[in-house]
C-alpha atoms as a PDB file:
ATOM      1  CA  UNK A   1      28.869  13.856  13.965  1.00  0.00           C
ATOM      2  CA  UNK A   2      25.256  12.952  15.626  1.00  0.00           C
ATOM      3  CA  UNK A   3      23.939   9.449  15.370  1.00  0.00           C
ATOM      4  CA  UNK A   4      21.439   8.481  13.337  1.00  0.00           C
ATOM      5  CA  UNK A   5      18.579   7.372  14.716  1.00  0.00           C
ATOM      6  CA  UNK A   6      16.622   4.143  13.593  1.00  0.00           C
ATOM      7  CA  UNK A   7      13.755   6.667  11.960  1.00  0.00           C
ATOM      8  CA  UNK A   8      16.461   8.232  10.193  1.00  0.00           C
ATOM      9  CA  UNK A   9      17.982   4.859   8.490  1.00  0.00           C
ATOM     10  CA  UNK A  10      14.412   3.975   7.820  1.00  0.00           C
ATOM     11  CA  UNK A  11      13.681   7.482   5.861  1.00  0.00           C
ATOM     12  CA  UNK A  12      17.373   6.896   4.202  1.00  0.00           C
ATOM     13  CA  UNK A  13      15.944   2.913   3.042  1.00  0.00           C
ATOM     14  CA  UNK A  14      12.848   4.691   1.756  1.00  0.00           C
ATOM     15  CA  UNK A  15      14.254   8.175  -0.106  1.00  0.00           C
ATOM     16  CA  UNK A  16      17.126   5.499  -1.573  1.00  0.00           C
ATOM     17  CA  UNK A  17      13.868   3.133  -2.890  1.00  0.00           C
ATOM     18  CA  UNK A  18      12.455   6.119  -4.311  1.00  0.00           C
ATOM     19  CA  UNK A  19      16.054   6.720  -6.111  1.00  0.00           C
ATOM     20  CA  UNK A  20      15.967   3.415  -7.258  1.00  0.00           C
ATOM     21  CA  UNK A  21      12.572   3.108  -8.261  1.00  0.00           C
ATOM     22  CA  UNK A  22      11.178   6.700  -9.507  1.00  0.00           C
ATOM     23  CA  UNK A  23       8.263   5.355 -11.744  1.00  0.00           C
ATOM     24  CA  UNK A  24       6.722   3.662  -9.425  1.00  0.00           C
ATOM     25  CA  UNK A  25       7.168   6.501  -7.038  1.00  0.00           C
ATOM     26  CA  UNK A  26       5.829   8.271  -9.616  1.00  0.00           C
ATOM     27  CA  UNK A  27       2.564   6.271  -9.932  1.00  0.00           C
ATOM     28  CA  UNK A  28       2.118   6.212  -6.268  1.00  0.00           C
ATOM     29  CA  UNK A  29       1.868   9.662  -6.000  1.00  0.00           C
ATOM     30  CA  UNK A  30      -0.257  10.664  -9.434  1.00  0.00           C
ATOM     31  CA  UNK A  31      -3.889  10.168  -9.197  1.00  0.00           C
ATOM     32  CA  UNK A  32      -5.997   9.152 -12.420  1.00  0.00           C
ATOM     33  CA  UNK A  33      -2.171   8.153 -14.489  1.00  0.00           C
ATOM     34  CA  UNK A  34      -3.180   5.817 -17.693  1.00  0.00           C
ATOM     35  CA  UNK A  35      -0.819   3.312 -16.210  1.00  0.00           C
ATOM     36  CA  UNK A  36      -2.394   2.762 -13.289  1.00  0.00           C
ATOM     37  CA  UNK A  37      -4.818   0.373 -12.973  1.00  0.00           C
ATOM     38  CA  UNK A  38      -5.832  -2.812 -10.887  1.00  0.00           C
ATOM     39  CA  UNK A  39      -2.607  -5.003 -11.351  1.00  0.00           C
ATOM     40  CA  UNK A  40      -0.313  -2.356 -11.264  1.00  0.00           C
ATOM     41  CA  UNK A  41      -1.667  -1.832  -7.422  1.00  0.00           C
ATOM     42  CA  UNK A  42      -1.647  -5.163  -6.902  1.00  0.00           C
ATOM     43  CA  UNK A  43       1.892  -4.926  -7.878  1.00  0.00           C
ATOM     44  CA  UNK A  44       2.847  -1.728  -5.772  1.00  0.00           C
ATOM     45  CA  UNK A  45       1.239  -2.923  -2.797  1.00  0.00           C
ATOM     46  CA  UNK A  46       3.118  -6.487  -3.301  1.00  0.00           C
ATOM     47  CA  UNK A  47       6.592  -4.265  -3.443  1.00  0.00           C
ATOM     48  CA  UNK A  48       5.750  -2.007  -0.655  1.00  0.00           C
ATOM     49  CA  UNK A  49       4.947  -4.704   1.721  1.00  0.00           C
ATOM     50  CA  UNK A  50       8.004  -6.521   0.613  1.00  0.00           C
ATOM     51  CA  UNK A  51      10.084  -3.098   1.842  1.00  0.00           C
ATOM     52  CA  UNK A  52       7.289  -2.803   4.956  1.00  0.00           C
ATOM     53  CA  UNK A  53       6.666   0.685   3.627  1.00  0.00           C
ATOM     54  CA  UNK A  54       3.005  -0.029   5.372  1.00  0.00           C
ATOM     55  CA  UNK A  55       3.089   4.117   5.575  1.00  0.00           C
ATOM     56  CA  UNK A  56       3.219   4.387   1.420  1.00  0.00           C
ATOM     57  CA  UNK A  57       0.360   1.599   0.908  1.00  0.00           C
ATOM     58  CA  UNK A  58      -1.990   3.908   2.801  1.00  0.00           C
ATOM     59  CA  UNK A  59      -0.494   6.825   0.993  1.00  0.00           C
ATOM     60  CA  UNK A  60      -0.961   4.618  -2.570  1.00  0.00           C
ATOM     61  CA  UNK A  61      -5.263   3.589  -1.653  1.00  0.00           C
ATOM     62  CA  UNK A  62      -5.109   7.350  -0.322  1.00  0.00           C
ATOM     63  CA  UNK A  63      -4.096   9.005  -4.086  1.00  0.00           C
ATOM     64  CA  UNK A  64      -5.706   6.648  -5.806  1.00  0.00           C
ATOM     65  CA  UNK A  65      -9.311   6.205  -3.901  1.00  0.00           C
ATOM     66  CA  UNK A  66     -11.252   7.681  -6.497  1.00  0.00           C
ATOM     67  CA  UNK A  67     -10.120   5.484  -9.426  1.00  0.00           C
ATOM     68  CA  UNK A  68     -13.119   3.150 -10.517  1.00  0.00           C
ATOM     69  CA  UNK A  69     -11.418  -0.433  -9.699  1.00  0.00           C
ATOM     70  CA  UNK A  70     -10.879   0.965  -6.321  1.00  0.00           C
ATOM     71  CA  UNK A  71     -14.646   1.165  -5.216  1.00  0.00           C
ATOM     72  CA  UNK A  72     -15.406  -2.644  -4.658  1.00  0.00           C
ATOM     73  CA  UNK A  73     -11.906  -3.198  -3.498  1.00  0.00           C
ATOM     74  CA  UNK A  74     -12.668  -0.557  -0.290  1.00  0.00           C
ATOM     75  CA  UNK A  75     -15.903  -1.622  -0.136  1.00  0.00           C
ATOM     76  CA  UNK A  76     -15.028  -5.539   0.037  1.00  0.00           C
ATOM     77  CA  UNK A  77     -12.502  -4.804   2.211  1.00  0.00           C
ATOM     78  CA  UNK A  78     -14.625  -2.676   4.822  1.00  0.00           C
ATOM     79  CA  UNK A  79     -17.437  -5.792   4.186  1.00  0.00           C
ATOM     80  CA  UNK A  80     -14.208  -8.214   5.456  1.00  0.00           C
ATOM     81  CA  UNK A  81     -13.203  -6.168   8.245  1.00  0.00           C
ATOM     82  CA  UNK A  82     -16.096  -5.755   9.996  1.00  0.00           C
ATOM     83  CA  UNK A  83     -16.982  -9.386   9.422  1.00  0.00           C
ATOM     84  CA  UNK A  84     -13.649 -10.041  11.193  1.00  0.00           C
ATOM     85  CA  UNK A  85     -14.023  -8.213  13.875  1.00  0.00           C
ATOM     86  CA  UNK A  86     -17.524  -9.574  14.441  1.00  0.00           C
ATOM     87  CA  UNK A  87     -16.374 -12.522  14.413  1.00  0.00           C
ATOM     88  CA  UNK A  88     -13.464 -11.958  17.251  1.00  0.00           C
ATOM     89  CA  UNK A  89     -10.764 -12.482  14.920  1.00  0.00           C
ATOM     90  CA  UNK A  90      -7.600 -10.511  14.794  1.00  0.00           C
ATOM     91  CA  UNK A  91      -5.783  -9.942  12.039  1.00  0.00           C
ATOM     92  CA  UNK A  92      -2.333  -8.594  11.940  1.00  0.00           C
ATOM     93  CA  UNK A  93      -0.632  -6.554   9.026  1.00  0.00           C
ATOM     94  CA  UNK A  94       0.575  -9.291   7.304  1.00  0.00           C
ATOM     95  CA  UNK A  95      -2.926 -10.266   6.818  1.00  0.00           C
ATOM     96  CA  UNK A  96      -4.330  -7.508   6.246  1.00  0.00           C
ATOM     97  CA  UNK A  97      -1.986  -6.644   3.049  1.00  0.00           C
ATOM     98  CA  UNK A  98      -2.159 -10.338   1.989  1.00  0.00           C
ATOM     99  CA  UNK A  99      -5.828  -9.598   1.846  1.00  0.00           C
ATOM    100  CA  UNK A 100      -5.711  -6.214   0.007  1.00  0.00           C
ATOM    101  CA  UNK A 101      -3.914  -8.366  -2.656  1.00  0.00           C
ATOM    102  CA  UNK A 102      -6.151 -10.860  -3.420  1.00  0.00           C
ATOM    103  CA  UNK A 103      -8.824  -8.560  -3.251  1.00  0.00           C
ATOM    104  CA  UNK A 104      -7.179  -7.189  -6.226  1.00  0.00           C
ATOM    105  CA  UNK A 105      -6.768  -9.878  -7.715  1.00  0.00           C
END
């Protein structure tokens, strides 16, 4: 029997999360649903980081980039970005989702 490789046990982690969670799954992957909205991907982005399924955030702003609570959120967050790197400052992934959030908040 081959080995599985590390990629592999992550894609089992993430189909098995899917499994385990299709309504969310669901929501990630439907653009304009009636049950999304702003804390619902405050929520979703909260769960995937928890998981670090960084992949599915950028799928979940992706799908959902032309719902109307989404345009100051991008737009904020390009504003902060920029601003950040003007300023020399790194920011790591950690950050950068902890930001997302509260720019959603």
């Amino acid at each position: 029997m081959e080995q599985l490789t590390i990629r592999d046990k992550q894609t089992i982690r993430f189909l098995q999360w899917v499994k385990d969670y299709p309504g969310w799954w669901f929501l990630i992957c439907t653009p304009g649903d009636e049950h999304m909205n702003l804390g619902m991907m405050k929520t979703l982005i909260e769960q995937l980081a928890k998981e670090q399924f960084y992949e599915i955030i950028f799928v979940l702003l992706t799908v959902h980039r032309n719902a109307a609570f989404m345009d100051a959120v991008f737009k904020t967050m390009l504003l902060e970005m920029i601003l950040a790197g003007w300023n020399g400052e790194v920011k790591n992934k950690e950050q950068i989702i902890c930001d997302l959030i509260q720019l959603l908040t």
